[in-house]
C-alpha atoms as a PDB file:
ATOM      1  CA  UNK A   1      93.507  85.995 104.219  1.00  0.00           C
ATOM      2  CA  UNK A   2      90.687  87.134 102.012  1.00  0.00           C
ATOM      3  CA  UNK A   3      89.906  91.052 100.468  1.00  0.00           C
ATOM      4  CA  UNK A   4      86.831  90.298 102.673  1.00  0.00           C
ATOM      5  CA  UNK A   5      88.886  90.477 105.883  1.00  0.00           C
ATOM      6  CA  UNK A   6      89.956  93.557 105.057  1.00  0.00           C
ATOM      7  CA  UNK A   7      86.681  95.362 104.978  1.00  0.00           C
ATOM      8  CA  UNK A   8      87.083  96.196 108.774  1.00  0.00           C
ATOM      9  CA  UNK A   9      89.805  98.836 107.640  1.00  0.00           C
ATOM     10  CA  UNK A  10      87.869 100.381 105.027  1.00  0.00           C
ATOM     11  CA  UNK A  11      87.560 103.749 106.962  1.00  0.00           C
ATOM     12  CA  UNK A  12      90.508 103.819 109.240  1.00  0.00           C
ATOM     13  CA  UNK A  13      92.352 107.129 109.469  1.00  0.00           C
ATOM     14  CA  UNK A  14      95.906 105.528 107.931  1.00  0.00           C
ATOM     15  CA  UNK A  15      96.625 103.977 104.411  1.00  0.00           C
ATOM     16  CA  UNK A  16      96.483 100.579 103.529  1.00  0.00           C
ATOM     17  CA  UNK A  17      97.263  98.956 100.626  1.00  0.00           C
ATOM     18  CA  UNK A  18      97.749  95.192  98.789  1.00  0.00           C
ATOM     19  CA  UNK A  19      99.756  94.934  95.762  1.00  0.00           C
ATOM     20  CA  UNK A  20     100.352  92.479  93.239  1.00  0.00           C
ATOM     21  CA  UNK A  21     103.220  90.593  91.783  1.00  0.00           C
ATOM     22  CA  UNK A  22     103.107  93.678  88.535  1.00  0.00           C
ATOM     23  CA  UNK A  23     103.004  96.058  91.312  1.00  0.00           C
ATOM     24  CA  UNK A  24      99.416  97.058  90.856  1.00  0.00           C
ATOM     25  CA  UNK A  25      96.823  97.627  93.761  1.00  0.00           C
ATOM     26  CA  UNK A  26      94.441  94.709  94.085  1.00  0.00           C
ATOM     27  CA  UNK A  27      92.845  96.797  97.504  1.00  0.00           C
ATOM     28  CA  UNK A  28      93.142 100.087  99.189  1.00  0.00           C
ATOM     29  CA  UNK A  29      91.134 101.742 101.899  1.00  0.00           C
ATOM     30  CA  UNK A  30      89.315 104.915 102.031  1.00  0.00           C
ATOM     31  CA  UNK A  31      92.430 107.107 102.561  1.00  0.00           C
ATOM     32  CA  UNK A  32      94.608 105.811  99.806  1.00  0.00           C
ATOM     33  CA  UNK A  33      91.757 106.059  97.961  1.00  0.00           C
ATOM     34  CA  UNK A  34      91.309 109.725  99.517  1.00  0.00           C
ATOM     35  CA  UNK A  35      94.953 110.536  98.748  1.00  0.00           C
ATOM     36  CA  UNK A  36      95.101 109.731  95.209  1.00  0.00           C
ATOM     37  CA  UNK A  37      91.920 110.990  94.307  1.00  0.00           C
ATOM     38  CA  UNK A  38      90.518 108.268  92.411  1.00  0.00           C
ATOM     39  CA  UNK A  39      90.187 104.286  93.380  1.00  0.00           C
ATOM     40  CA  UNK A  40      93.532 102.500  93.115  1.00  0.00           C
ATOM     41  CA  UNK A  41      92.569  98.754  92.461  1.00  0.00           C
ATOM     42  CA  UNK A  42      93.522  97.808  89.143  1.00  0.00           C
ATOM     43  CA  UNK A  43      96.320 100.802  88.997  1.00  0.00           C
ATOM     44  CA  UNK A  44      99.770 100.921  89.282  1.00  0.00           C
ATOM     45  CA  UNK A  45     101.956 104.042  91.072  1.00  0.00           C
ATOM     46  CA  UNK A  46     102.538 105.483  87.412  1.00  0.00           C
ATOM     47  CA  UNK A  47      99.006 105.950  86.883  1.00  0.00           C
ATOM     48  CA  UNK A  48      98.772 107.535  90.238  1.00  0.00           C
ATOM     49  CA  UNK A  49      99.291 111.431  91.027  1.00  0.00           C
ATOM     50  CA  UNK A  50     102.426 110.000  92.687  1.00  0.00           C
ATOM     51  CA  UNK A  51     103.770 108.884  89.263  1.00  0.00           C
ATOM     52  CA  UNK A  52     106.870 110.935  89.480  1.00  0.00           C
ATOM     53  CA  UNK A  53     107.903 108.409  92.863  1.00  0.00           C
ATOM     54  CA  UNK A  54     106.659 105.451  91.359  1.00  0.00           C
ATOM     55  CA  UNK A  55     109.955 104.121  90.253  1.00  0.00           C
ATOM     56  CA  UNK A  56     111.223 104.608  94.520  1.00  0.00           C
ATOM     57  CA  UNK A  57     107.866 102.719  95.442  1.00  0.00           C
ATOM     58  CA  UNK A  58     108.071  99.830  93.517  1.00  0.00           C
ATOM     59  CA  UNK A  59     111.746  99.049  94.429  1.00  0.00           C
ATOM     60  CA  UNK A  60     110.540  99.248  97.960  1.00  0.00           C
ATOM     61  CA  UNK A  61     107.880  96.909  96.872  1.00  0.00           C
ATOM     62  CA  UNK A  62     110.596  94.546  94.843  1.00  0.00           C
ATOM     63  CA  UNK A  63     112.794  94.303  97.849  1.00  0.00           C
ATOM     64  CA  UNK A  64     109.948  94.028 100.487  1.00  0.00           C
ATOM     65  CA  UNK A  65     108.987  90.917  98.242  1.00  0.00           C
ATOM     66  CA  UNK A  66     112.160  89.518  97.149  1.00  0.00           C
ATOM     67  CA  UNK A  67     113.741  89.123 100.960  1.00  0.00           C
ATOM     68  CA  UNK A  68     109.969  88.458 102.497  1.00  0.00           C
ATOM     69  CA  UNK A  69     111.110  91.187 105.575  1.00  0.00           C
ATOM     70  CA  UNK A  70     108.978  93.880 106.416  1.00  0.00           C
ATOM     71  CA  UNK A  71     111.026  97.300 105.811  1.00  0.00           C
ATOM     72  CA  UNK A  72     109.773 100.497 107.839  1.00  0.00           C
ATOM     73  CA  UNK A  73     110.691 103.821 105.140  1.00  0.00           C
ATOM     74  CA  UNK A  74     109.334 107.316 104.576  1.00  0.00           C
ATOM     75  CA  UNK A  75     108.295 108.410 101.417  1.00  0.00           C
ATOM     76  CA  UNK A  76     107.013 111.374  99.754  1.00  0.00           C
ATOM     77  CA  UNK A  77     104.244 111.345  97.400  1.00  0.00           C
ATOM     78  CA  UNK A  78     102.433 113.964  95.642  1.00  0.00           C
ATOM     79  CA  UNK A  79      99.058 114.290  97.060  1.00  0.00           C
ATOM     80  CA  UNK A  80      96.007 116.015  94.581  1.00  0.00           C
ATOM     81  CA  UNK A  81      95.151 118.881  96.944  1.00  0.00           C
ATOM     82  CA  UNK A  82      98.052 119.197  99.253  1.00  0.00           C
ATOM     83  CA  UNK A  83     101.295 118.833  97.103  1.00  0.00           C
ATOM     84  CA  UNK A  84     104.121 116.710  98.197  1.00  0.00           C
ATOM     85  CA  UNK A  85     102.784 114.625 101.406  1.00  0.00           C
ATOM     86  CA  UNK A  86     105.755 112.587 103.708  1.00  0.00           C
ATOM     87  CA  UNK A  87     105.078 108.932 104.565  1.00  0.00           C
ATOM     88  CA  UNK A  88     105.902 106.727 107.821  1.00  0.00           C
ATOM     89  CA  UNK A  89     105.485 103.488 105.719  1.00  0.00           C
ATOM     90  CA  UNK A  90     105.590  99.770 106.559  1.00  0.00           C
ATOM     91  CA  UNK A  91     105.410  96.916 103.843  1.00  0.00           C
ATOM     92  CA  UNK A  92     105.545  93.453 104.000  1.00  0.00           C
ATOM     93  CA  UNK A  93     105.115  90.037 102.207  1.00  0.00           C
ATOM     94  CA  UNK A  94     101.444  88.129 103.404  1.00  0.00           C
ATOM     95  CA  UNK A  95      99.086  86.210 101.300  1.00  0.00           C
ATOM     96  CA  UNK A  96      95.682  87.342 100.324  1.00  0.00           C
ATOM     97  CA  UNK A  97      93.669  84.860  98.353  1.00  0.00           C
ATOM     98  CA  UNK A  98      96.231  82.141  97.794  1.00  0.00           C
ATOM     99  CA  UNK A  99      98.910  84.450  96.624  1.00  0.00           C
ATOM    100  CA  UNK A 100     101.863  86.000  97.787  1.00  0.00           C
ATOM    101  CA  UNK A 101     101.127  90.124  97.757  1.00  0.00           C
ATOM    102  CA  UNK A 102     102.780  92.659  99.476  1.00  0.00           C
ATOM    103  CA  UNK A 103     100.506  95.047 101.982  1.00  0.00           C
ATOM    104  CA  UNK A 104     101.454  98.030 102.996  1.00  0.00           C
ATOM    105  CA  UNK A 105     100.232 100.419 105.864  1.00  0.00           C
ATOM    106  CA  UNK A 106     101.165 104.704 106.453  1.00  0.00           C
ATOM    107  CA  UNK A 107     100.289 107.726 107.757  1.00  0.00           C
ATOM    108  CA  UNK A 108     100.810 111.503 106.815  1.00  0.00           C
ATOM    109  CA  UNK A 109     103.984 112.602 109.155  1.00  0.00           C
ATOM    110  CA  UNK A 110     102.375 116.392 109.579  1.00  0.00           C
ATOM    111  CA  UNK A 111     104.983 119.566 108.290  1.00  0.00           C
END
């Protein structure tokens, strides 16, 4: 797979998300985008307004990688506007440009 293919989610109404082996994001659509306020690529979740759950997320992340299963989690991340936002999360282990990365797709579960 190639960031190209990829382009087709740019404005779908969930996150999703590539990371690298250091755990930063090397793509992220509109809404994860939307969520942390700023563009993602090139950050990792302690330079995110999540930063206080970034430790949680990346052993998610580590263990998604390490055993190559997809797990299915919530999480709670801190959101600019909205405060503390609740996850449905799945992440898994594909490859995206000749390298092992792990994706990850969620949406808001409402209050």
């Amino acid at each position: 797979m190639k960031k190209s293919d990829l382009d087709a989610f740019q404005d779908a109404p969930f996150l999703l998300w590539v990371k690298d082996e250091k755990w930063r994001y090397v793509w992220g659509n509109r809404a994860i985008c939307d969520l942390a306020g700023d563009d993602v690529v090139g950050k990792n979740d302690s330079e995110l307004p999540w930063k206080a759950d970034a430790e949680a997320l990346v052993k998610d992340d580590e263990d998604v990688l390490a055993s190559g299963k997809p797990r299915y989690i919530h999480e709670s991340v801190e959101h600019s506007e909205q405060g503390a936002v609740t996850l449905s999360v799945c992440k898994w282990v594909d490859e995206l440009d000749g390298h092992r990365r792990v994706f990850g797709i969620s949406f808001v579960i409402p209050e």
